[in-house]
Protein backbone atom coordinates (compact mmCIF):
# COMPACT_ATOMS: atom_id res chain seq x y z
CA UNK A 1 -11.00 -23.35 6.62
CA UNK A 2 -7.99 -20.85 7.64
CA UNK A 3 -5.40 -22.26 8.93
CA UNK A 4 -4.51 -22.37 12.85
CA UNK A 5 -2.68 -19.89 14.48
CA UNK A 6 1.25 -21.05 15.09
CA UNK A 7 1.28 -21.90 19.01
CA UNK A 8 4.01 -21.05 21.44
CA UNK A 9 5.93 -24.11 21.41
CA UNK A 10 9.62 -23.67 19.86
CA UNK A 11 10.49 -21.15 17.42
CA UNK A 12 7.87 -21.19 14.51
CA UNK A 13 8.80 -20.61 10.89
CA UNK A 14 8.52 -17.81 8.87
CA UNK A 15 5.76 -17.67 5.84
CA UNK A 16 6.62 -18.59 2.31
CA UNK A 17 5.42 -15.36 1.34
CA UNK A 18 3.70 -16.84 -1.76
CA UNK A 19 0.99 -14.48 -0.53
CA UNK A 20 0.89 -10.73 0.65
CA UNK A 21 0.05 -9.92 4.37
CA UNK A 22 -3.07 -8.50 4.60
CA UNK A 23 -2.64 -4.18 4.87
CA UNK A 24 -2.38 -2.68 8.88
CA UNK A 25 -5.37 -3.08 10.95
CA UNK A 26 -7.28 0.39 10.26
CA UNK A 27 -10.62 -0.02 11.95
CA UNK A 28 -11.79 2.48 14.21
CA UNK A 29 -14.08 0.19 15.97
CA UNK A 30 -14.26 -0.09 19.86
CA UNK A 31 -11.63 -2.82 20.78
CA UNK A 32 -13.01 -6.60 22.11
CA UNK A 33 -13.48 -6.41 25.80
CA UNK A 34 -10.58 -7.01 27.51
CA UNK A 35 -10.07 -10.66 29.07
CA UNK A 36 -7.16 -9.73 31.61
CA UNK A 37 -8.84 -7.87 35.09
CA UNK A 38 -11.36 -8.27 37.44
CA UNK A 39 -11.87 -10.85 40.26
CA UNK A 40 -10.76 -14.18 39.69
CA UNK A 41 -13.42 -16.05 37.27
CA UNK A 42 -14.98 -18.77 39.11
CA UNK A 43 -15.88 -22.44 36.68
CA UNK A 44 -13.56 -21.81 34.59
CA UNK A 45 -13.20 -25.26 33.92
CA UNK A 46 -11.55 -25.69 30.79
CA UNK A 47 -8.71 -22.68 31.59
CA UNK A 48 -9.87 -20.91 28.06
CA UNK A 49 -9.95 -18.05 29.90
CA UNK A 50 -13.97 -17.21 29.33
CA UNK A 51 -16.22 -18.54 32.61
CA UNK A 52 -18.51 -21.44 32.48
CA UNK A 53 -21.57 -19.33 32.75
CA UNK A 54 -19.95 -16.88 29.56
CA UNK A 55 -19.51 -20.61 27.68
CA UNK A 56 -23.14 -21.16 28.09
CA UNK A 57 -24.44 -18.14 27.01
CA UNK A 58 -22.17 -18.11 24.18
CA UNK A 59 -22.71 -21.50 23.00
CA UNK A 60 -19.32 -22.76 23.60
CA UNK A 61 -18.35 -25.66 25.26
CA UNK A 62 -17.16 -24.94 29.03
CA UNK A 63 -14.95 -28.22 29.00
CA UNK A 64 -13.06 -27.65 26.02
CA UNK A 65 -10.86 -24.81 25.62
CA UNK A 66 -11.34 -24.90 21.83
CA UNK A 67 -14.58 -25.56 21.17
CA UNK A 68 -14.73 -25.44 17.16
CA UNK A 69 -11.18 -26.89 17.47
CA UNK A 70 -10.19 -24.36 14.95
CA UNK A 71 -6.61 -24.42 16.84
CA UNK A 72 -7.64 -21.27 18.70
CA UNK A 73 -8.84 -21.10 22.49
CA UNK A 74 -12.17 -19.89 22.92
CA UNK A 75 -10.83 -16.92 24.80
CA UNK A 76 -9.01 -15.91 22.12
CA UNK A 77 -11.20 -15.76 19.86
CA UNK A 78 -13.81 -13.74 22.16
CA UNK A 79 -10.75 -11.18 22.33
CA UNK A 80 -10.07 -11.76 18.25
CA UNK A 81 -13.88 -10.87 17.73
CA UNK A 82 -14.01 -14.13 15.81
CA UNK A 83 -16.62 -16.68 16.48
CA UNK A 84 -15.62 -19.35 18.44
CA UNK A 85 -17.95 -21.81 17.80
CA UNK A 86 -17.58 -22.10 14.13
CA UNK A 87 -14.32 -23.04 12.68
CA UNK A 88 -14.22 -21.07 9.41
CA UNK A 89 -14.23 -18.02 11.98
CA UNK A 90 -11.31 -17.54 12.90
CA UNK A 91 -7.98 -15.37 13.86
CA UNK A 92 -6.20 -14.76 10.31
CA UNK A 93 -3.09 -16.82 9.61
CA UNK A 94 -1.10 -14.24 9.69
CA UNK A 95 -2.12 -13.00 13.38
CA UNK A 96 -0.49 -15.10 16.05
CA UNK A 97 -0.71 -15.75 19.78
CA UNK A 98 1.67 -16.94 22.48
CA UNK A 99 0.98 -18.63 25.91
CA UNK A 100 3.42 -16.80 28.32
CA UNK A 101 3.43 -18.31 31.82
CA UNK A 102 4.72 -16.17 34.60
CA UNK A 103 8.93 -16.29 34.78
CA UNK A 104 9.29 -18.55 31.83
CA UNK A 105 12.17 -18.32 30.02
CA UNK A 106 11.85 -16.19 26.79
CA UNK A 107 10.36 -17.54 23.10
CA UNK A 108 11.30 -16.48 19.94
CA UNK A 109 9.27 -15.76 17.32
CA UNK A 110 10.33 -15.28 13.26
CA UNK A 111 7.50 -13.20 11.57
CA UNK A 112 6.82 -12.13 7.86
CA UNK A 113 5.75 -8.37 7.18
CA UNK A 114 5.31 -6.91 4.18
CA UNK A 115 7.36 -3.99 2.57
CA UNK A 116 4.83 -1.87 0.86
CA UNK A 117 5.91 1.41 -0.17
CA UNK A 118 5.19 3.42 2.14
CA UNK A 119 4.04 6.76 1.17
CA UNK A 120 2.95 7.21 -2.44
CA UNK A 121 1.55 10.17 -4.41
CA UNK A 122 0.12 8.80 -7.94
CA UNK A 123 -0.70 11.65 -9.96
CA UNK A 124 -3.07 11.17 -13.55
CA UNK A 125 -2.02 13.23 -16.36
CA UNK A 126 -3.93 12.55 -19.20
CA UNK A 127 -4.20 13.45 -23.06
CA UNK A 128 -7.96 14.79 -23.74
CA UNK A 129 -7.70 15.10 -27.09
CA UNK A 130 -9.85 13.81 -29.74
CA UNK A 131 -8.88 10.59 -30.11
CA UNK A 132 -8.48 9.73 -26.83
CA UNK A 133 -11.91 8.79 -25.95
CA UNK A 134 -11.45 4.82 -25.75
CA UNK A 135 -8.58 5.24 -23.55
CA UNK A 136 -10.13 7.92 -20.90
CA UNK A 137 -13.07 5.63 -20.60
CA UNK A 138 -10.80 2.85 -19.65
CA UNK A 139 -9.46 4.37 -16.90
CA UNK A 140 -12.62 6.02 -15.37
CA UNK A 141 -14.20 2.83 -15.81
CA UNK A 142 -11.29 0.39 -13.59
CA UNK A 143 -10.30 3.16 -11.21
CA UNK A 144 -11.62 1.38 -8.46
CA UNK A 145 -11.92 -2.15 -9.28
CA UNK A 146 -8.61 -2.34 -11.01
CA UNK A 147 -6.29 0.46 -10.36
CA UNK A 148 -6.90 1.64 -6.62
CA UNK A 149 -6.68 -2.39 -5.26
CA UNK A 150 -3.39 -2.75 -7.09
CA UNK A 151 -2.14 0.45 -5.63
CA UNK A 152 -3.34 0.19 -1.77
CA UNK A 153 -1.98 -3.47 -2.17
CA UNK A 154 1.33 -1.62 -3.03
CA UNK A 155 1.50 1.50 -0.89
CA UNK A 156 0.45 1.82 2.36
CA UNK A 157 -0.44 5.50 2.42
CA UNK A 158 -1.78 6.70 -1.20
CA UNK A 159 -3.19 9.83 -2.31
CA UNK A 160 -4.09 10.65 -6.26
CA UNK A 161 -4.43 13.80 -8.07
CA UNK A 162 -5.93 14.00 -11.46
CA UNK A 163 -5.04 16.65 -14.41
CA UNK A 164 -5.02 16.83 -18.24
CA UNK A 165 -3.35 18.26 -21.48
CA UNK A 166 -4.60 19.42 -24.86
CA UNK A 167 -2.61 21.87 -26.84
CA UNK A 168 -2.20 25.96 -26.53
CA UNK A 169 -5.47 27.47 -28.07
CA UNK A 170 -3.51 28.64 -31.03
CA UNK A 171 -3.15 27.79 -34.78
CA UNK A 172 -2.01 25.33 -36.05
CA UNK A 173 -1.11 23.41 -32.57
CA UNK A 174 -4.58 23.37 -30.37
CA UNK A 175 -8.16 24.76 -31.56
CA UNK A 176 -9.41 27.81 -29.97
CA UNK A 177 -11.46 25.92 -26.82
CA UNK A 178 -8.21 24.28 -25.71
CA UNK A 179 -5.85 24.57 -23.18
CA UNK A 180 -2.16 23.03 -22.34
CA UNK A 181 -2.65 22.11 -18.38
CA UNK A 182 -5.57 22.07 -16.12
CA UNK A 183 -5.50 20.11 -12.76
CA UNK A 184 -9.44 18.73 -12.54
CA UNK A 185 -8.20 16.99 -8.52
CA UNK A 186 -5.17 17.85 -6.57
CA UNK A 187 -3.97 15.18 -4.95
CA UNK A 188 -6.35 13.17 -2.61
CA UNK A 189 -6.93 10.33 -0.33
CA UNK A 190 -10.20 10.33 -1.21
CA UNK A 191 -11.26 8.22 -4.52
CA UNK A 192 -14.74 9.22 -5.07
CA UNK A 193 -13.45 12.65 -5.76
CA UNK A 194 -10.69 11.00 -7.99
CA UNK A 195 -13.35 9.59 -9.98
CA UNK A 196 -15.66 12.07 -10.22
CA UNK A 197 -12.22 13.89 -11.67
CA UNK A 198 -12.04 11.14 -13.91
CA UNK A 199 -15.93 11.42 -14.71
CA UNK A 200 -15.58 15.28 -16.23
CA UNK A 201 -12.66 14.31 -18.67
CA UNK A 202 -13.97 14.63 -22.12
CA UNK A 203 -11.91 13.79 -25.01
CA UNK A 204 -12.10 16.29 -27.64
CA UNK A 205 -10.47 19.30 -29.60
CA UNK A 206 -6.27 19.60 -30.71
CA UNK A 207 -5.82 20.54 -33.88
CA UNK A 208 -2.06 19.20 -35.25
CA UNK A 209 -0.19 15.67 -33.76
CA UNK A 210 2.08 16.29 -31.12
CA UNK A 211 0.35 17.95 -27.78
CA UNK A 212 1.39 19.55 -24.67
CA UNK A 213 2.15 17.08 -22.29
CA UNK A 214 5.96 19.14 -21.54
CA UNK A 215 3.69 21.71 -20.38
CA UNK A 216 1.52 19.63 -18.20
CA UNK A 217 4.52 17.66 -16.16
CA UNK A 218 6.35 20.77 -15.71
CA UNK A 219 3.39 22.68 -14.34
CA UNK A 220 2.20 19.48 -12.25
CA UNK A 221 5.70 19.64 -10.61
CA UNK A 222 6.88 23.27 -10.69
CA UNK A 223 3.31 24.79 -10.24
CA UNK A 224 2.27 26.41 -7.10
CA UNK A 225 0.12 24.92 -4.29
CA UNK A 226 -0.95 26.04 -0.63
CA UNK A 227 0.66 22.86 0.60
CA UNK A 228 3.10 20.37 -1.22
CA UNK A 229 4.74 21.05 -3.99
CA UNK A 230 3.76 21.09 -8.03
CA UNK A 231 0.00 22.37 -8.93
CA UNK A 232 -0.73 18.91 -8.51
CA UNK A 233 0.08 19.69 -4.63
CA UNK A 234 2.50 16.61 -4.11
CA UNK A 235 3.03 15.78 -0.65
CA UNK A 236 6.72 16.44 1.26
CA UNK A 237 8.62 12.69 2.22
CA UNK A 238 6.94 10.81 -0.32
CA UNK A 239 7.09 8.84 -3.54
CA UNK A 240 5.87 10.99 -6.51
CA UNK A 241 4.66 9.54 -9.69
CA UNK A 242 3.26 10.90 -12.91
CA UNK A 243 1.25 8.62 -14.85
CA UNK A 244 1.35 10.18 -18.56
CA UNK A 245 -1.47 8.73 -20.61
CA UNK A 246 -1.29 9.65 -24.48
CA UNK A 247 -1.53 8.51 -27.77
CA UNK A 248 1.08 11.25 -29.42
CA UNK A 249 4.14 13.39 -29.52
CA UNK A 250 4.89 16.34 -27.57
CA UNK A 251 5.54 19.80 -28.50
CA UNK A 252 9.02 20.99 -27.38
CA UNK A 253 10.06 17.54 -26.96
CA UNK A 254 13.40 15.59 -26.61
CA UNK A 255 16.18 17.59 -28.79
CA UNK A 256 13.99 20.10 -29.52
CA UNK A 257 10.92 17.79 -31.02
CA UNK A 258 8.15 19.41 -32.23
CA UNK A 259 9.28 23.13 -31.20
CA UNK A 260 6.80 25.94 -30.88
CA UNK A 261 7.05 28.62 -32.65
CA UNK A 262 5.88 31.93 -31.55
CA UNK A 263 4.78 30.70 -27.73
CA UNK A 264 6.06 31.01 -24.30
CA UNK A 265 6.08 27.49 -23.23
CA UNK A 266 8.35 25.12 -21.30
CA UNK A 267 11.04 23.59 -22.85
CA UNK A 268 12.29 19.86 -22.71
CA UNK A 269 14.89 20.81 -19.98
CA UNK A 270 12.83 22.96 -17.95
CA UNK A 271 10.46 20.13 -17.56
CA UNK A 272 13.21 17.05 -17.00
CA UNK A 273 15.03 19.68 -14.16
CA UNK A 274 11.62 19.85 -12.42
CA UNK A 275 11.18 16.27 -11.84
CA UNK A 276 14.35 15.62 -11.00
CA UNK A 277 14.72 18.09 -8.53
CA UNK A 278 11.31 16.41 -6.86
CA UNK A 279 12.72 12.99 -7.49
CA UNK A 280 9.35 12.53 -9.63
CA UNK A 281 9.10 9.00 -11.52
CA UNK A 282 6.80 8.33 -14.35
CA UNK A 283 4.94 5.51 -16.00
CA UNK A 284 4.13 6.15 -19.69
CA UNK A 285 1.10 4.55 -21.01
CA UNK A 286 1.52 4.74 -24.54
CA UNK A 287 -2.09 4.35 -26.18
CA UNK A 288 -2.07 2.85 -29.24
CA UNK A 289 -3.15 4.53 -32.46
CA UNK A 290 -6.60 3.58 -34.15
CA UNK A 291 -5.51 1.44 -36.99
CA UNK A 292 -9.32 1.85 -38.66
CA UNK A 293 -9.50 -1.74 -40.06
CA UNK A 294 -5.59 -1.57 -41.94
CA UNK A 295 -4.25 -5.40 -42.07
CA UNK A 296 -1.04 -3.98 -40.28
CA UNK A 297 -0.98 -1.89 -37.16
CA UNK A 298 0.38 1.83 -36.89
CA UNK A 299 3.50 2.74 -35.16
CA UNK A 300 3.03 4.17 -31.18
CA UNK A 301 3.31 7.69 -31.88
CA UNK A 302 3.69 8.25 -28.36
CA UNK A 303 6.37 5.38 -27.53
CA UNK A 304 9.92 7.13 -28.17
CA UNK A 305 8.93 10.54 -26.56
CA UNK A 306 7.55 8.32 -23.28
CA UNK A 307 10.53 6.57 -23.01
CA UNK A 308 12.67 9.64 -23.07
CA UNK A 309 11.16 10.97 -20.57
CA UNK A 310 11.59 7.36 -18.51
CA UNK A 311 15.16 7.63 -19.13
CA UNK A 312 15.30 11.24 -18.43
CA UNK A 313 14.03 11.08 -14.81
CA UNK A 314 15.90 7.56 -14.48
CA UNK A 315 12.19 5.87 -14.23
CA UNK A 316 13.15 2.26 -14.15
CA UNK A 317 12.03 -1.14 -12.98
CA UNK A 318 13.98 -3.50 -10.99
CA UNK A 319 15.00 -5.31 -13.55
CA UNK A 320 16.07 -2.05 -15.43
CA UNK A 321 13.62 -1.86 -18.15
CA UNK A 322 12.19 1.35 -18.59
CA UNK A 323 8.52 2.06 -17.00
CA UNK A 324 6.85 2.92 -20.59
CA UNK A 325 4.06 0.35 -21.54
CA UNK A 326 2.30 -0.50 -25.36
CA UNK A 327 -1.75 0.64 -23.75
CA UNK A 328 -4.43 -0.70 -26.35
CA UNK A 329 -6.91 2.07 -25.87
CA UNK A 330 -9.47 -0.60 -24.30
CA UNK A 331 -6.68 -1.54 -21.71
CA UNK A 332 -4.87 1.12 -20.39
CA UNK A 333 -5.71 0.40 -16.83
CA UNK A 334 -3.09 -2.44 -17.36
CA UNK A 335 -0.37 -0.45 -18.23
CA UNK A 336 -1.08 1.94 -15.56
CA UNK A 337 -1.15 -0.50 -12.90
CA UNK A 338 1.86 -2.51 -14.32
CA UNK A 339 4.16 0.84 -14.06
CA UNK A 340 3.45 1.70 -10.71
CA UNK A 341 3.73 -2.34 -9.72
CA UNK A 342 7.27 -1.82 -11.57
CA UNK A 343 8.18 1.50 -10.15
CA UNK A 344 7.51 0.31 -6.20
CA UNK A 345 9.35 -2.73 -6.88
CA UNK A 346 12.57 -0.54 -8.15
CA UNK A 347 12.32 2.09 -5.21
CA UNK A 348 13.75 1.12 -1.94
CA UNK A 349 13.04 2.56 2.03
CA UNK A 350 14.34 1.95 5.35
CA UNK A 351 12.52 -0.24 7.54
CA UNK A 352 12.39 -0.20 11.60
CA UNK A 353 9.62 -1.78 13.94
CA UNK A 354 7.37 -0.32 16.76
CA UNK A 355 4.82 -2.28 19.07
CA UNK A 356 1.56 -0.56 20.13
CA UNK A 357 -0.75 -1.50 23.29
CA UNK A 358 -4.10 -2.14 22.96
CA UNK A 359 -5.53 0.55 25.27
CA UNK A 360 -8.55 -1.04 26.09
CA UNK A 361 -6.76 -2.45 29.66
CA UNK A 362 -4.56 -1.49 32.17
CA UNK A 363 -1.35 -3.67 31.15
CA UNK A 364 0.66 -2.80 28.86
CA UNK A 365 1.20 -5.38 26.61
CA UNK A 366 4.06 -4.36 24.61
CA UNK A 367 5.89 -5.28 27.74
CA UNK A 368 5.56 -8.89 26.97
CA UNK A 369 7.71 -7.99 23.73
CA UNK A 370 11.49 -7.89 24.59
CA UNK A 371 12.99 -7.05 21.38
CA UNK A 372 11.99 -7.36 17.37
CA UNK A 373 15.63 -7.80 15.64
CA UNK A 374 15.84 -7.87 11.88
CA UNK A 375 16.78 -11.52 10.48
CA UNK A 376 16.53 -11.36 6.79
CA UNK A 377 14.68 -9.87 3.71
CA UNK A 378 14.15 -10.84 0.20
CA UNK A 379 15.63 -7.81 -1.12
CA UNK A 380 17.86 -5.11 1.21
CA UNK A 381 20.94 -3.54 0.73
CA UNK A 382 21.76 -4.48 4.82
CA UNK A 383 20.44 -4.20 8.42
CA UNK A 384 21.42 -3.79 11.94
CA UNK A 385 20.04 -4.35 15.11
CA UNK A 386 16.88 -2.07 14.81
CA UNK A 387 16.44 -1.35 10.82
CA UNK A 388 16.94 -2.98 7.30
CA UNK A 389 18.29 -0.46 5.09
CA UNK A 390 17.91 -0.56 0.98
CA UNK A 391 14.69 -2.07 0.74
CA UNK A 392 12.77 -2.80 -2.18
CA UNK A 393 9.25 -2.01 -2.49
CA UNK A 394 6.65 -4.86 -2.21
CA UNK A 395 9.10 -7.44 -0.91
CA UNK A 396 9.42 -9.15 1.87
CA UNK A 397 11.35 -8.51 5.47
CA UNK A 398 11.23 -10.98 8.52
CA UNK A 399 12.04 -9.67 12.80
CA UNK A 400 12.44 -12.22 15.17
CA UNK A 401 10.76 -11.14 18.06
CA UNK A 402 11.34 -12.13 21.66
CA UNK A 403 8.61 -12.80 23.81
CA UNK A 404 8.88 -13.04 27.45
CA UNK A 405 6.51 -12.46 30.66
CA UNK A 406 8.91 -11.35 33.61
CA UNK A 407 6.29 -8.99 35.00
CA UNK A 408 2.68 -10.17 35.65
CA UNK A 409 2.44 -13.27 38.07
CA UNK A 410 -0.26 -15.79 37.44
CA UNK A 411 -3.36 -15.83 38.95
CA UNK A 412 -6.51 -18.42 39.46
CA UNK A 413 -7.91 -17.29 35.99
CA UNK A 414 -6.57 -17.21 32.74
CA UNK A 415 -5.24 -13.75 31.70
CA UNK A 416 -5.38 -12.55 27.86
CA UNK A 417 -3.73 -9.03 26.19
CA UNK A 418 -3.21 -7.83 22.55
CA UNK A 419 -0.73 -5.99 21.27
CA UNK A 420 0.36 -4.60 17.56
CA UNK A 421 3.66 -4.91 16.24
CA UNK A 422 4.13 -2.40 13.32
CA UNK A 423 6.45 -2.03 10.22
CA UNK A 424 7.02 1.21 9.07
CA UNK A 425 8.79 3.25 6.58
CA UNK A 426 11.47 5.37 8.47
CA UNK A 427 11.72 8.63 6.22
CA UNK A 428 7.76 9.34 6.52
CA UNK A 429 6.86 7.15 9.31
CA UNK A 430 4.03 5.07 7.62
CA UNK A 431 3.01 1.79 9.05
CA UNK A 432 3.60 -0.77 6.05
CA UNK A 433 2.03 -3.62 7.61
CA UNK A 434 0.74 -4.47 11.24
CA UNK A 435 0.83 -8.22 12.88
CA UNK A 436 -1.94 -8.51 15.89
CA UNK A 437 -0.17 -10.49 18.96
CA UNK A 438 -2.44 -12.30 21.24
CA UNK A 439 -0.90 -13.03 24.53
CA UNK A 440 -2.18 -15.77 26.79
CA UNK A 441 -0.96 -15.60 30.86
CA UNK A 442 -2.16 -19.23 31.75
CA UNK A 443 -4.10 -19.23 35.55
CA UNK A 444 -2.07 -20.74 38.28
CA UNK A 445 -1.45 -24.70 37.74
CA UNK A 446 -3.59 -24.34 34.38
CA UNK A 447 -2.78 -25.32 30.91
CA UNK A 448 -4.80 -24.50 27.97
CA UNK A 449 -5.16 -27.67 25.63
């Protein structure tokens, strides 16, 4: 059973945030019917704010408020959309209401939210050469039960974009049927057309070891697009990351690596400038080599060119270890997954608080909602009145908010409102997490439990 929503008496606690709040309420579904207009509600007998005759035809009980005794007044519940005869159903632990009699002095309320990242552009750039074929099936196969729940759980607003590398269709670096960058899915919100990206990679031709991947970041970033910026079409105010998947080398790569001869093609430093002049992070997923049955494995080929380019575009964890991670061709989803984890965790945002109405009524229920003041959070650089500034990705930050009903007198039937208070990233304006408020206006001389 969930547990009860925290009541309205004193000033409740805030969560142990062992567990992430749930993401912001996105459903576009007509809103419960509202509880708080009309003539007063005659036998209302147990002041739950839902008249006998409703009770009946509900199955509730009309002389107790709480009829599953789930902790949560049957009109609350009828508002929640949760079933209020069954105590299993009910309004999510993290969701909250307060009883807020007519001139009362104010309550105060410390809440939890959750610091996602709040706009994130994830962009898959991906080694189709010939021996990649373990590795590409990986990721098509746990883009969405692995990947995409790790990332929404992490970023708030994600898009992904999906491109790969080979080699330049000359000997003795690519064979004639390759190329050095395509982009198979500009960046999207929409993941069946990520995976159907995913779906047309076939791993197949490059002729000598190192590949092109200096060529594919720099034209992912520095490309053209209608909209955005790189030919992976990055969006403005956000968080870019490349995720470079490959097993080997590049051509033209740190100090000169690997040089082409006889090519026009990017160079090292053409292709670091780019991303840093995006602020583009990457996670390297550095697939390891088939060791065909030898009793001792093969050296990652791929390793010491990824983590240059971590180091190069200062793409770091919180704890300062470089986002470059040993992928077993079976497993690469982990890695993938892992770096971005990593990388939100290491990049910080401003946070500030809004409250929204739930339209559905003629009171506005944000005015219940005095002020939402910024207490403390697990990791910020500071905060003032309004805003914490500094802080890191996929921690925690807690408001106190101040509740207080000097506006709407009582009257002979119990009164109910919602209202949203949001978190939300200040640069782009993305809602990071959402906490539904339930506010109870008891009827005149009436208590609730």
């Amino acid at each position: 059973m969930a547990a009860p929503v925290r009541r309205d008496s004193g000033v409740a606690t805030s969560d142990d945030g062992a567990t992430p709040p749930p993401p912001p309420r996105t459903d576009a579904g007509p809103p419960p019917p509202p509880r708080d207009s009309g003539p007063p509600r005659p036998g209302d007998a147990d002041n739950d704010g839902l008249p006998d005759a409703d009770e009946v035809a509900r199955g509730t009980d009309p002389s107790n408020p709480d009829s599953d005794g789930d902790g949560v007044e049957d009109g609350v519940e009828v508002l929640a959309g949760t079933d209020p005869t069954d105590a299993s159903s009910t309004i999510a632990p993290t969701d909250f209401y307060v009883v807020l009699p007519y001139e009362d002095p104010a309550q105060q309320r410390e809440l939890d939210f959750s610091a996602r990242l709040g706009r994130g552009d994830i962009f898959f750039l991906v080694d189709t050469t010939g021996s990649m074929g373990a590795a590409i099936n990986n990721v098509r196969s746990s883009l969405s039960s692995t990947i995409v729940p790790a990332v929404t759980e992490a970023i708030a607003d994600v898009v992904m974009g999906v491109g790969d590398f080979r080699d330049f269709p000359v000997d003795p670096y690519g064979d004639s049927g390759d190329w050095a960058f395509q982009v198979r899915q500009p960046m999207t919100s929409d993941v069946a057309s990520v995976q159907s990206a995913l779906n047309g990679l076939r791993a197949g031709g490059g002729n000598d070891g190192p590949e092109a991947a200096v060529e594919g970041l720099f034209e992912a970033v520095g490309g053209s697009c209608a909209s955005g910026f790189g030919a992976a079409c990055f969006r403005e105010a956000s968080h870019p990351i490349v995720v470079v998947v490959t097993d080997a080398e590049m051509h033209n790569g740190p100090s000169g690596a690997n040089a082409y001869s006889g090519l026009s093609a990017r160079t090292w430093s053409e292709m670091t400038s780019a991303l840093n002049a995006q602020s583009v992070k990457v996670v390297g997923a550095a697939v390891d080599p088939i060791s065909f049955g030898l009793p001792f494995p093969l050296p990652n080929a791929a390793r010491p060119h990824l983590e240059e380019l971590a180091r190069a575009t200062g793409s770091r964890a919180a704890s300062g270890s470089l986002t470059v991670y040993d992928a077993p061709g079976g497993s690469v989803s982990t890695a993938v997954v892992d770096g971005i984890i990593d990388l939100v965790g290491a990049t910080t945002q401003d946070i500030t608080s809004a409250q929204r109405d739930d339209a559905s009524d003629e009171v506005d229920a944000t005015r219940f909602i005095q002020a939402v003041t910024p207490v403390r959070a697990t990791r910020a650089t500071t905060f003032d009145a309004t805003t914490f500034y500094g802080v890191a990705g996929g921690t925690t930050v807690t408001f106190q908010v101040t509740f207080q009903n000097d506006f709407l007198p009582q009257q002979t039937f119990v009164q109910i409102f919602q209202a949203f208070i949001d978190v939300l990233d200040t640069a782009s304006g993305t809602v990071v997490d959402t906490r539904n408020v339930y506010i109870v206006v008891p009827a005149i001389g009436g208590v609730l439990i």
